[in-house]
N, C-alpha and C. Protein backbone atom coordinates (compact mmCIF):
# COMPACT_ATOMS: atom_id res chain seq x y z
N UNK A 1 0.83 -1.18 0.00
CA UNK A 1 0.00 0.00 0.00
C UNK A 1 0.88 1.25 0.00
N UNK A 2 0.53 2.00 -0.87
CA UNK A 2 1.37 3.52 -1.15
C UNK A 2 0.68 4.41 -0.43
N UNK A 3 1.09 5.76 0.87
CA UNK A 3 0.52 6.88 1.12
C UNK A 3 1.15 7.41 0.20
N UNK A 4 0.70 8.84 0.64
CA UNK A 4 0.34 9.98 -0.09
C UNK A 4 1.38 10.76 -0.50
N UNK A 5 2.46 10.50 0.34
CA UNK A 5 3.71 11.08 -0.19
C UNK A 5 4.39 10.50 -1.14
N UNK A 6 3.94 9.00 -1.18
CA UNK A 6 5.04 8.46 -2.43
C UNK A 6 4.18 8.59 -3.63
N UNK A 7 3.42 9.31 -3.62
CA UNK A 7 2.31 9.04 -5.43
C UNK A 7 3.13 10.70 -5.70
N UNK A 8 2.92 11.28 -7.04
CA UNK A 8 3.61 11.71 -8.10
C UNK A 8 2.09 12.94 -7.48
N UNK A 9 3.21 14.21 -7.46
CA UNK A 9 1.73 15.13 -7.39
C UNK A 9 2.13 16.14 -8.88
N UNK A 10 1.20 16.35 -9.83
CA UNK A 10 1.62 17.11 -11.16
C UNK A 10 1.03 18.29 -10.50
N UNK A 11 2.10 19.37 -11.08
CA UNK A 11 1.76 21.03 -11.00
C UNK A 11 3.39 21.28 -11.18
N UNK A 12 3.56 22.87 -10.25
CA UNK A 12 4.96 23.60 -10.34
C UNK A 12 5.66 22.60 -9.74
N UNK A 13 5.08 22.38 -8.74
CA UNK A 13 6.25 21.55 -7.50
C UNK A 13 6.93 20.46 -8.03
N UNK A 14 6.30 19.67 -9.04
CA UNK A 14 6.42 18.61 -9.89
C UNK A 14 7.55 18.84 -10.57
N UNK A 15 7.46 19.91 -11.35
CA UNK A 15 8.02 20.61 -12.60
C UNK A 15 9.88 20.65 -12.13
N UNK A 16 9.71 21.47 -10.95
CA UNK A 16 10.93 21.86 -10.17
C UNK A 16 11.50 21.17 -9.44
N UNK A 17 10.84 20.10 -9.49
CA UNK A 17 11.59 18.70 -8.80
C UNK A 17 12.44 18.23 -9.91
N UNK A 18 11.87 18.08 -11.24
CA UNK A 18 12.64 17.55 -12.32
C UNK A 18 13.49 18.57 -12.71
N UNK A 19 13.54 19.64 -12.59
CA UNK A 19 14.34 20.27 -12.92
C UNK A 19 15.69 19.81 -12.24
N UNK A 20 15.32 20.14 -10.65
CA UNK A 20 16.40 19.82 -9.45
C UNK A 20 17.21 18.12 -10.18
N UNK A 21 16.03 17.77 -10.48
CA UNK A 21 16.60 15.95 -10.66
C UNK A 21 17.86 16.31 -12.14
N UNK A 22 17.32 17.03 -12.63
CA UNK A 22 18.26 16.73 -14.23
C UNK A 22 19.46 17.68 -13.93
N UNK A 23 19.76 18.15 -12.75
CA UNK A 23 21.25 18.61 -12.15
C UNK A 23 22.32 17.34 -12.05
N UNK A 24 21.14 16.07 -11.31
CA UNK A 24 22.32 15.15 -11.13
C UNK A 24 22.69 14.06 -12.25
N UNK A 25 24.51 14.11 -12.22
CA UNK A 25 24.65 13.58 -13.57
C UNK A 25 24.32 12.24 -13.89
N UNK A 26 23.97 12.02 -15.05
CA UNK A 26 23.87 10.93 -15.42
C UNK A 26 24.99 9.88 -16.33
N UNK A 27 24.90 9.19 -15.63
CA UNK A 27 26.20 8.11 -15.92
C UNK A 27 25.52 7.15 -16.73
N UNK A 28 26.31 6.96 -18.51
CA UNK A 28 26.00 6.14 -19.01
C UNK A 28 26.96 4.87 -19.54
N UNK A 29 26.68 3.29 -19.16
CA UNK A 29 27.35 2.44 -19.70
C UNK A 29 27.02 1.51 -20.73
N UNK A 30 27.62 0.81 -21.17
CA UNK A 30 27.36 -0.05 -22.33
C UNK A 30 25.71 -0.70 -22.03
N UNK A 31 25.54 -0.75 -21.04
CA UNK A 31 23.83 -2.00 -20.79
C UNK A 31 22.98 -1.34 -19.78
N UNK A 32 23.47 0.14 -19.20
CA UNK A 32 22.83 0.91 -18.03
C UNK A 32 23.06 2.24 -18.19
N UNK A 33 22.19 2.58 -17.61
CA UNK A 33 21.83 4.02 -17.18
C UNK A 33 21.73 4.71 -15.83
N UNK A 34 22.57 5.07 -14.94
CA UNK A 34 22.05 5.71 -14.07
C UNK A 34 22.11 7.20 -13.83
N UNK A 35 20.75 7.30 -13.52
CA UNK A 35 20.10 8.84 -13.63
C UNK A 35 19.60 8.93 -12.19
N UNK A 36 19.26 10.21 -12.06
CA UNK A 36 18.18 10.98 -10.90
C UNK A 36 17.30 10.22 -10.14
N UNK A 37 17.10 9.75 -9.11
CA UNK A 37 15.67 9.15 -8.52
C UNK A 37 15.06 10.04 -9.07
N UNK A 38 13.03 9.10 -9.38
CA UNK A 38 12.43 9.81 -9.12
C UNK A 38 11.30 9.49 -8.01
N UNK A 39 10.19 9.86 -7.72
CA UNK A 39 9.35 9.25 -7.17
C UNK A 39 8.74 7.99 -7.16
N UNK A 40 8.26 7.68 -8.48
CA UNK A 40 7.70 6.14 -9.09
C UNK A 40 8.94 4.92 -8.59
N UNK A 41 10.44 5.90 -8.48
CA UNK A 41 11.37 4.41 -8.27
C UNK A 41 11.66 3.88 -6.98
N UNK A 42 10.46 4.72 -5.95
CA UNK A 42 10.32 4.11 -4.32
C UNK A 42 9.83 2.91 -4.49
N UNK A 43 9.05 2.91 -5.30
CA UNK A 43 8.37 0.89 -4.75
C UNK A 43 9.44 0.16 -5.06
N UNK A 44 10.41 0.24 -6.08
CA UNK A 44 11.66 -0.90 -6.10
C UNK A 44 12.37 -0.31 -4.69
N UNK A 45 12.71 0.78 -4.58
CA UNK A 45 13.58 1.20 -3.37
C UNK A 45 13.48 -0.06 -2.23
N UNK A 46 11.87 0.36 -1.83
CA UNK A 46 11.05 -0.26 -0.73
C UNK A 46 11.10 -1.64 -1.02
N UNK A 47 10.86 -2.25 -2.27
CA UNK A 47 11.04 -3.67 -2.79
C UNK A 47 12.21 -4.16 -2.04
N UNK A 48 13.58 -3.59 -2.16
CA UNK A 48 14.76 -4.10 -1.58
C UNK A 48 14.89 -4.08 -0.35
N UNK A 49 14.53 -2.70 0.43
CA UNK A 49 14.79 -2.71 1.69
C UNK A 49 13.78 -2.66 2.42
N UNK A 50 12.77 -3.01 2.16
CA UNK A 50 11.41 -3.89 2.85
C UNK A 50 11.75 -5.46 3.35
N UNK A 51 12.95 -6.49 2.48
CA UNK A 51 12.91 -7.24 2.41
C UNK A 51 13.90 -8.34 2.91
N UNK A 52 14.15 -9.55 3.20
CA UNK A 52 14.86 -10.23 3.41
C UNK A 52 16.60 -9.28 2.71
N UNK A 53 16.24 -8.68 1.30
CA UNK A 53 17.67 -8.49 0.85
C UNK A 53 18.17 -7.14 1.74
N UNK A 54 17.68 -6.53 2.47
CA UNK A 54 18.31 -5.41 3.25
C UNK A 54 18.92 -6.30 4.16
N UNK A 55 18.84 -7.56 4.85
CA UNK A 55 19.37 -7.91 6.23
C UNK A 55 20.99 -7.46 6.43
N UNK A 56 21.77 -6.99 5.27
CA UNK A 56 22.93 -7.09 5.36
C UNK A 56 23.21 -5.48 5.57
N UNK A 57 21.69 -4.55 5.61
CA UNK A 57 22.04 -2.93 5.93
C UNK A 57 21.08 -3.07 6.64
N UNK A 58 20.92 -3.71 7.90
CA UNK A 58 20.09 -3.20 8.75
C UNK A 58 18.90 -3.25 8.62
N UNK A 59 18.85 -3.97 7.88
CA UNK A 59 16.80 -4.61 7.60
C UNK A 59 16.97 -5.86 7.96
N UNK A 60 15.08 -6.31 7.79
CA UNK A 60 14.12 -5.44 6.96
C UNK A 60 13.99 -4.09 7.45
N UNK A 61 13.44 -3.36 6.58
CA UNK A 61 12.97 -2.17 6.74
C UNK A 61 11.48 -2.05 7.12
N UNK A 62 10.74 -1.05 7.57
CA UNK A 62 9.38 -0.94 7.38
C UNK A 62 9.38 0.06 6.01
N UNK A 63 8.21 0.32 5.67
CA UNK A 63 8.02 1.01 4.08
C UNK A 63 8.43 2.70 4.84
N UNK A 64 8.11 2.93 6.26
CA UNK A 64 8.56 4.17 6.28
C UNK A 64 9.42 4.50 6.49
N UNK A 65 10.37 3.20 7.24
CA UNK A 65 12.07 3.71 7.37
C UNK A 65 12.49 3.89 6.12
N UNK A 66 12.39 3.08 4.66
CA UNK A 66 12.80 2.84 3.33
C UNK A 66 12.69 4.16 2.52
N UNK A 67 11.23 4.92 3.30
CA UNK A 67 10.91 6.30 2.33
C UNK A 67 12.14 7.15 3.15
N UNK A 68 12.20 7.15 4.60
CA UNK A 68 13.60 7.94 5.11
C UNK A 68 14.94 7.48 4.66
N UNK A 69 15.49 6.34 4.25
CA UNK A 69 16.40 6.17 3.72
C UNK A 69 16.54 6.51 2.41
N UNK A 70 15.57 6.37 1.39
CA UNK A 70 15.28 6.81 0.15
C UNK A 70 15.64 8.50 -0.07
N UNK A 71 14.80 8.96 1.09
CA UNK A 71 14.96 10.89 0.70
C UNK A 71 16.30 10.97 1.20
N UNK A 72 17.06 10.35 2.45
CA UNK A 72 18.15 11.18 2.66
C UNK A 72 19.09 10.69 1.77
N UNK A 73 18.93 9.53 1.12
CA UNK A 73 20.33 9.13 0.47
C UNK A 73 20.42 10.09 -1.10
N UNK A 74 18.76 10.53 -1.57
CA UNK A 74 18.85 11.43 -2.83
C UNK A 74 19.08 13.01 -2.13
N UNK A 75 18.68 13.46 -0.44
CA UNK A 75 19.37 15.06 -0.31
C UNK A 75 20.98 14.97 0.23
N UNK A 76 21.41 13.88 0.16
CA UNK A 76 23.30 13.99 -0.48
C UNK A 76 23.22 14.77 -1.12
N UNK A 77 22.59 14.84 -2.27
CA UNK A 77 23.58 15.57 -3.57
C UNK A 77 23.28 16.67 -3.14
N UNK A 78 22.02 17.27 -2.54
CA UNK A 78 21.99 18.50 -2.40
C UNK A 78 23.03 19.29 -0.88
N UNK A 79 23.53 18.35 -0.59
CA UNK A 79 23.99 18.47 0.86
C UNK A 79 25.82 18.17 0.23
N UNK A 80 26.00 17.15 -0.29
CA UNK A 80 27.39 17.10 -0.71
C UNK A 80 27.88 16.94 -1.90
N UNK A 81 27.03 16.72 -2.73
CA UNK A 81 27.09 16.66 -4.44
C UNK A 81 27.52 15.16 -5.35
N UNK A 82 27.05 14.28 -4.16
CA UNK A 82 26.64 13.12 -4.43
C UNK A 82 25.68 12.46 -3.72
N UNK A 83 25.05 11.12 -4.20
CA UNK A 83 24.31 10.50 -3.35
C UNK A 83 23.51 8.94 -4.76
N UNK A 84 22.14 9.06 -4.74
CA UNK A 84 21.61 7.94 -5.00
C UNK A 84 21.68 8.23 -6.43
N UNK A 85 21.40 7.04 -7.13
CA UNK A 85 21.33 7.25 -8.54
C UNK A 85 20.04 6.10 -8.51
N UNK A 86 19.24 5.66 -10.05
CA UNK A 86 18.33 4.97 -9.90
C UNK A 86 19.18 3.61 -10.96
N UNK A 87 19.50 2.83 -11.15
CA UNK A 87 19.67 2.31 -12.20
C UNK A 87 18.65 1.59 -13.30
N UNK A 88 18.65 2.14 -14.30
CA UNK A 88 17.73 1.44 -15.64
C UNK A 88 19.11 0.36 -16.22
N UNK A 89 18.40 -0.56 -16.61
CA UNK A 89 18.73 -1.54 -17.41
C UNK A 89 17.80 -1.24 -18.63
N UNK A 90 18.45 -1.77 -20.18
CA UNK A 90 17.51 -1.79 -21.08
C UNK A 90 16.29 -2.70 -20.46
N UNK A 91 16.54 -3.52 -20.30
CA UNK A 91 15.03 -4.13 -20.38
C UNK A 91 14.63 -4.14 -18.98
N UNK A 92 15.25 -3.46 -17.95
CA UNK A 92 14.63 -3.43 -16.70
C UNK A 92 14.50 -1.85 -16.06
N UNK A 93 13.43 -1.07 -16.15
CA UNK A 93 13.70 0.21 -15.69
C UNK A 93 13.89 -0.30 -13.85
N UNK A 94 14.54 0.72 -13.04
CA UNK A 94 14.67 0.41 -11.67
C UNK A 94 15.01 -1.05 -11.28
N UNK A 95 16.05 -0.86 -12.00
CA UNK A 95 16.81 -2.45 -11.84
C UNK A 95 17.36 -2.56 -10.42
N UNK A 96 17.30 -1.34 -9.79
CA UNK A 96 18.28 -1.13 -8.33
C UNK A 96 18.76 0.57 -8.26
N UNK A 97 19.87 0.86 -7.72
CA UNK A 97 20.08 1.99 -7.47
C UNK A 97 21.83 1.92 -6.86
N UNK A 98 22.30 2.65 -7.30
CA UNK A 98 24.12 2.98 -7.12
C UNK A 98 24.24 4.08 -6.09
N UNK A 99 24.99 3.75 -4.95
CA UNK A 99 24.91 4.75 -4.09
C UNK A 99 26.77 5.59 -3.53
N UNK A 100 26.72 6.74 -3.35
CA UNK A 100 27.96 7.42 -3.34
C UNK A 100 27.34 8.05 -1.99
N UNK A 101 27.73 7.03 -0.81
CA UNK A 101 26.85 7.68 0.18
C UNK A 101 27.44 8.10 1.52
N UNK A 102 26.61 8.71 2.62
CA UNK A 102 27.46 9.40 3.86
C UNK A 102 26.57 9.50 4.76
N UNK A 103 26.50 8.23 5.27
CA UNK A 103 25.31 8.01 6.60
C UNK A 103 26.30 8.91 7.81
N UNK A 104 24.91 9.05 9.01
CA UNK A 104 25.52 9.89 9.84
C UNK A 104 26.46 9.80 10.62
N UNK A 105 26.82 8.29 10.28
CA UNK A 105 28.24 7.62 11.91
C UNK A 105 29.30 7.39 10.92
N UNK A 106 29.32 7.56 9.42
CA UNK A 106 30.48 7.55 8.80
C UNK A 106 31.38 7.84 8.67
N UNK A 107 32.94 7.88 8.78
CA UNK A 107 33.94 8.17 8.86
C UNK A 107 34.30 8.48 7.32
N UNK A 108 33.83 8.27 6.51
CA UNK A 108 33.78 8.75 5.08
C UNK A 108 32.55 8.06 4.22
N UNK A 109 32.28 8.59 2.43
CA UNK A 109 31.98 8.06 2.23
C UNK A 109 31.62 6.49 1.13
N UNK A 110 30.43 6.37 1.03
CA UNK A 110 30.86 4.92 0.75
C UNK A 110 30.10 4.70 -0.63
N UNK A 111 30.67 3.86 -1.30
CA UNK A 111 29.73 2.94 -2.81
C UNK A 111 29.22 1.82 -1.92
N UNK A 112 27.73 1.75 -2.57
CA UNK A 112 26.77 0.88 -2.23
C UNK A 112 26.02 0.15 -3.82
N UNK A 113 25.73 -0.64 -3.91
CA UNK A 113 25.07 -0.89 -5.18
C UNK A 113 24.04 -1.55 -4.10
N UNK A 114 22.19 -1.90 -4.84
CA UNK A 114 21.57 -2.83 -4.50
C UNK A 114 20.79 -2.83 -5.29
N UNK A 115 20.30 -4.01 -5.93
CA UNK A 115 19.67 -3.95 -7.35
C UNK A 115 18.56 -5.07 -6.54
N UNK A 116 17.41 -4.87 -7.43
CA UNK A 116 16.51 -5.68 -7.29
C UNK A 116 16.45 -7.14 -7.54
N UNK A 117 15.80 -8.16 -6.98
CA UNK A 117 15.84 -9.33 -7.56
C UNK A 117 15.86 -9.71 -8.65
N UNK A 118 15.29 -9.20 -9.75
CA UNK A 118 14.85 -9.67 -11.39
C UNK A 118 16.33 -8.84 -11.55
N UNK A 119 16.68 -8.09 -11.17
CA UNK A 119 18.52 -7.72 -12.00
C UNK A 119 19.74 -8.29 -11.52
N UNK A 120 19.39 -9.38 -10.59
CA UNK A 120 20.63 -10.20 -10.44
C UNK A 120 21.06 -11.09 -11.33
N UNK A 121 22.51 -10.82 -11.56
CA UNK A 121 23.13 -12.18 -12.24
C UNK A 121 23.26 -11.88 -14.14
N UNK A 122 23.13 -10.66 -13.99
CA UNK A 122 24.09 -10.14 -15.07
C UNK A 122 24.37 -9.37 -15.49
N UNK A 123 25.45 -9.11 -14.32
CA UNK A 123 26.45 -8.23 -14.07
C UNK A 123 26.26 -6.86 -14.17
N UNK A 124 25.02 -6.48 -13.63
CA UNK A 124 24.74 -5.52 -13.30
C UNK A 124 25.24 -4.59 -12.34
N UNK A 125 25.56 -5.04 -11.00
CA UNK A 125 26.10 -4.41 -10.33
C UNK A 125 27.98 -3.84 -10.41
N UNK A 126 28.35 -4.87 -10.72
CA UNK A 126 29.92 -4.75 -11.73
C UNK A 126 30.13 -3.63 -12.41
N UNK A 127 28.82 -3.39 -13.25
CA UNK A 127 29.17 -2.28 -14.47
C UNK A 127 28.43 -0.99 -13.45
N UNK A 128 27.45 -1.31 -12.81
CA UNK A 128 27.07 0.02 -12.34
C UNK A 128 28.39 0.47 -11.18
N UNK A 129 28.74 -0.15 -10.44
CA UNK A 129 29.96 0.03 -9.49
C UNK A 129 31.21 0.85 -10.22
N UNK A 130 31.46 0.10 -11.17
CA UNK A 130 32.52 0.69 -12.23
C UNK A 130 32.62 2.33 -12.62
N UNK A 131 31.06 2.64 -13.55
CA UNK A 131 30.68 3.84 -13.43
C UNK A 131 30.73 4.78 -12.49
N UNK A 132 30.41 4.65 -10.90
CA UNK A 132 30.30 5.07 -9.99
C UNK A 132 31.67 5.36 -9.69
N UNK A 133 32.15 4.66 -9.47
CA UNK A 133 33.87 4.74 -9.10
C UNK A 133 34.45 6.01 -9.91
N UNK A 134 34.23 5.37 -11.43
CA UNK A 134 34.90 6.34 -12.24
C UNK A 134 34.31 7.53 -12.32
N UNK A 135 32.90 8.37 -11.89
CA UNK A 135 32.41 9.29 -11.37
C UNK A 135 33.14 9.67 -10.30
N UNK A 136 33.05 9.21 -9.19
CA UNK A 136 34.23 9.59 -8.13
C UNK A 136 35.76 9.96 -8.14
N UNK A 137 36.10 9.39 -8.74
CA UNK A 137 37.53 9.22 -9.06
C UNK A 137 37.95 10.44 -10.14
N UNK A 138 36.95 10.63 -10.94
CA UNK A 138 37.61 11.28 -12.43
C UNK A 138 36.74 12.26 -12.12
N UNK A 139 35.42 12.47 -12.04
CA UNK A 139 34.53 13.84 -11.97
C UNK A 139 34.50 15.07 -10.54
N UNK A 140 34.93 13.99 -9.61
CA UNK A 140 34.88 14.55 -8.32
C UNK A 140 36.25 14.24 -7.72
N UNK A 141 37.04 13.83 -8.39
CA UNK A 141 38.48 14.25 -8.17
C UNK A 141 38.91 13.14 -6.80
N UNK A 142 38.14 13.00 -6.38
CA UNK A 142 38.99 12.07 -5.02
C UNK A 142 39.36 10.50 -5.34
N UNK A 143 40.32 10.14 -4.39
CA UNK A 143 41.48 9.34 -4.49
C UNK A 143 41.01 8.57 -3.47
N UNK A 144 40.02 7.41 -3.41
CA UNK A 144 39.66 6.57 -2.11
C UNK A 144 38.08 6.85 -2.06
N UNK A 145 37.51 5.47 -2.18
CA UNK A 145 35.80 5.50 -1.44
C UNK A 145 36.05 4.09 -0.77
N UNK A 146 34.64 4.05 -0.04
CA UNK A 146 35.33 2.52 0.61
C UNK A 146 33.45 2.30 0.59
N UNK A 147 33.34 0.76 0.75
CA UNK A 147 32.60 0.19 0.52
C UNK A 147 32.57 -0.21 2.12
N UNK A 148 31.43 -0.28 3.15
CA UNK A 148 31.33 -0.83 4.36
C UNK A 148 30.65 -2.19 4.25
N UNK A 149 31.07 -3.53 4.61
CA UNK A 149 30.25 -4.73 4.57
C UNK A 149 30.49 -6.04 5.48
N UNK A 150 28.93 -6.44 5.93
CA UNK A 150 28.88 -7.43 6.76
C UNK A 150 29.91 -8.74 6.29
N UNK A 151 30.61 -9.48 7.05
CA UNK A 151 31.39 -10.29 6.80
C UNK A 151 30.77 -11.72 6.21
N UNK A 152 29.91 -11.78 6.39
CA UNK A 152 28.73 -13.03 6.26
C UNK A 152 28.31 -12.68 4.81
N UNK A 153 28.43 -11.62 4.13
CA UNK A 153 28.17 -11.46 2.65
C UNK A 153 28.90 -11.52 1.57
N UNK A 154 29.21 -12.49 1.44
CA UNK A 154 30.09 -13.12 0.23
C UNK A 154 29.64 -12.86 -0.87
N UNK A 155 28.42 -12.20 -1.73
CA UNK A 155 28.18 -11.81 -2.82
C UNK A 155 28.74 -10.70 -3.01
N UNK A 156 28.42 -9.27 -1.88
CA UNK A 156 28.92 -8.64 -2.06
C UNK A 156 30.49 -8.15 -2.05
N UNK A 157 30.73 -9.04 -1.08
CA UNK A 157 32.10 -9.07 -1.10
C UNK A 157 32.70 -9.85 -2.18
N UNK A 158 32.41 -10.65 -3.41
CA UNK A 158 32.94 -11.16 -4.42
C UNK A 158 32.96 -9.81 -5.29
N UNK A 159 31.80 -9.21 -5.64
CA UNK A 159 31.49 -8.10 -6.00
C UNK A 159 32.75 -6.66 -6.01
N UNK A 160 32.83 -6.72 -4.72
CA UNK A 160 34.28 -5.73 -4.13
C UNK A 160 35.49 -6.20 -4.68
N UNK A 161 35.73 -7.34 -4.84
CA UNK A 161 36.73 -8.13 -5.13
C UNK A 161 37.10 -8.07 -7.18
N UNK A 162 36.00 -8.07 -7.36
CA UNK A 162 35.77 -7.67 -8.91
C UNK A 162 36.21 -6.23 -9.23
N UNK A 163 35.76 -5.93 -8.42
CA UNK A 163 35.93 -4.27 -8.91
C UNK A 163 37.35 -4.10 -7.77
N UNK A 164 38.12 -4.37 -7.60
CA UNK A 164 40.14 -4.22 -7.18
C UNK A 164 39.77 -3.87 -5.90
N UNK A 165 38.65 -3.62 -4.95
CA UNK A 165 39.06 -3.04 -3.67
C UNK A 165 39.56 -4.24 -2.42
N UNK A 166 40.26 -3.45 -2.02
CA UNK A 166 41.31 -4.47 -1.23
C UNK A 166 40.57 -3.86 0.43
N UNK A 167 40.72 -5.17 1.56
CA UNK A 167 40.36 -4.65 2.85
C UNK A 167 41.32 -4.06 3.35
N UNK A 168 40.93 -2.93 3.98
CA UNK A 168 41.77 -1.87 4.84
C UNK A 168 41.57 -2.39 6.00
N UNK A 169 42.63 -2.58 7.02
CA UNK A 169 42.93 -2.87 8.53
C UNK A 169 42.22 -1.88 9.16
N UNK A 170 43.68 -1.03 8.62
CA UNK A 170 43.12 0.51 9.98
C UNK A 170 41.95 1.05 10.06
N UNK A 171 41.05 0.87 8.97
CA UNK A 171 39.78 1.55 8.56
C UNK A 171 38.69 0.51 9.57
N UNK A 172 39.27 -0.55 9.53
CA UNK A 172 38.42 -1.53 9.96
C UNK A 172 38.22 -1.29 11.88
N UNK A 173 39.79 -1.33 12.12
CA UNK A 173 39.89 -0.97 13.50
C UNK A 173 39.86 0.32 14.19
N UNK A 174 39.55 1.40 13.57
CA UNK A 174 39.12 2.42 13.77
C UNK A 174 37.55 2.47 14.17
N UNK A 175 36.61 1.94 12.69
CA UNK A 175 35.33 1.66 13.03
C UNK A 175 35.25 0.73 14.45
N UNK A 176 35.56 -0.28 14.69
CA UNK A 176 35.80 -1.24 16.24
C UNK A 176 34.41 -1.74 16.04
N UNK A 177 33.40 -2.04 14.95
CA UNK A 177 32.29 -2.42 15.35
C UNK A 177 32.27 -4.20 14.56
N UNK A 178 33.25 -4.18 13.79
CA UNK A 178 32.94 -5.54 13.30
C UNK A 178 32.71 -5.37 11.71
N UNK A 179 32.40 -4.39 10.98
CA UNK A 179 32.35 -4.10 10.09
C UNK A 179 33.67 -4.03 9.22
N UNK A 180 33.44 -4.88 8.13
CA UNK A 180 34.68 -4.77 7.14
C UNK A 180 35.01 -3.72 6.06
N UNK A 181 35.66 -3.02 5.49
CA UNK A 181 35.51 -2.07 4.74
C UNK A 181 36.96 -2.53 3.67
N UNK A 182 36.59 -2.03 2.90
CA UNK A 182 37.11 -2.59 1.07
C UNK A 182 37.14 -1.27 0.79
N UNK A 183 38.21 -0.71 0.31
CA UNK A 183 39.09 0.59 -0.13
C UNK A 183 38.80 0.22 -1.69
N UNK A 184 38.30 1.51 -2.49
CA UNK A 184 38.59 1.80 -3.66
C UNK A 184 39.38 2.41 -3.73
N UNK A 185 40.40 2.34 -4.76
CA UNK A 185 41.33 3.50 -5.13
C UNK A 185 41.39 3.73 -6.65
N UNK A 186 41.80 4.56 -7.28
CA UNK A 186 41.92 4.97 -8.30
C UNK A 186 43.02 4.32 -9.23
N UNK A 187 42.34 3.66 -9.74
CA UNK A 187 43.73 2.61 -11.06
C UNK A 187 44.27 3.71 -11.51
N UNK A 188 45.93 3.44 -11.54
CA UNK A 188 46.63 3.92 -12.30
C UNK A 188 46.37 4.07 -14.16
């Protein structure tokens, strides 16, 4: 069941939302697209972190923690000039979503990918991660993102492993909570 905040309201407010949205860039790869959230791409949002697949960020979610995780991870960009992206696949719009993100206990911030069920398993997250990186790295100039992840998640952590990030110690023992963290750095 959808309230009232997640349905699409048409007028100005509408108008100037898309405007705001077509600020953030859009990253294009050979089989994806990631662009701007918009409203319509909360029910996949909520799809993921409603569900068994959040357990590894702190879910399940309820649908209203998912709409608070949803808005703060898209007012990043307006707050630091990154944050959520939505990912389209050709044949899957809201295949998932690529995240360049900075929760509030973070010590920096982090790439997140989480794609929906129907976009697992080819290699979706690989190529969207890739993009993201190279957004970071080449558009926004910095040298290091790190990926935070439960140790018990071997997908994602194969995932990290694909894309060169290596585990950082000190990063790890700094956090002191048990959490592993995987350093991106910028290929030579």
């Amino acid at each position: 069941m959808t309230v009232a905040v997640e349905q699409h309201r048409p007028g100005r407010a509408s108008r100037q939302a898309s405007k705001i949205g077509g600020r953030i860039p859009t990253l294009d790869t050979r089989r994806l697209q990631l662009r701007a959230p918009r409203i319509y791409d909360f029910g996949a949002y909520a799809d993921i972190f409603c569900s068994d697949r959040a357990q590894f960020m702190g879910g399940p979610f309820t649908r209203e923690e998912a709409w608070a995780s949803f808005t703060g991870a898209i007012a990043l960009w307006m707050l630091h000039g990154h944050g959520l992206w939505t990912i389209d696949a050709q044949t899957t719009p809201s295949a998932g979503f690529a995240l360049l993100g900075f929760d509030y206990a973070d010590p920096e911030p982090e790439l997140g990918i989480f794609l929906t069920e129907e976009a697992e398993g080819h290699g979706y997250a690989e190529e969207a991660g890739r993009a993201v990186l190279d957004h970071a790295f080449n558009a926004l100039g910095w040298d290091t993102v790190v990926s935070y992840v439960d140790g018990s998640n071997v997908r994602v952590i194969a995932l990290l492993t694909r894309l060169n990030a290596t585990r950082d110690a000190a990063a790890e023992t700094a956090l002191g909570d048990g959490t592993q963290v995987y350093r991106h750095r910028q290929e030579a």
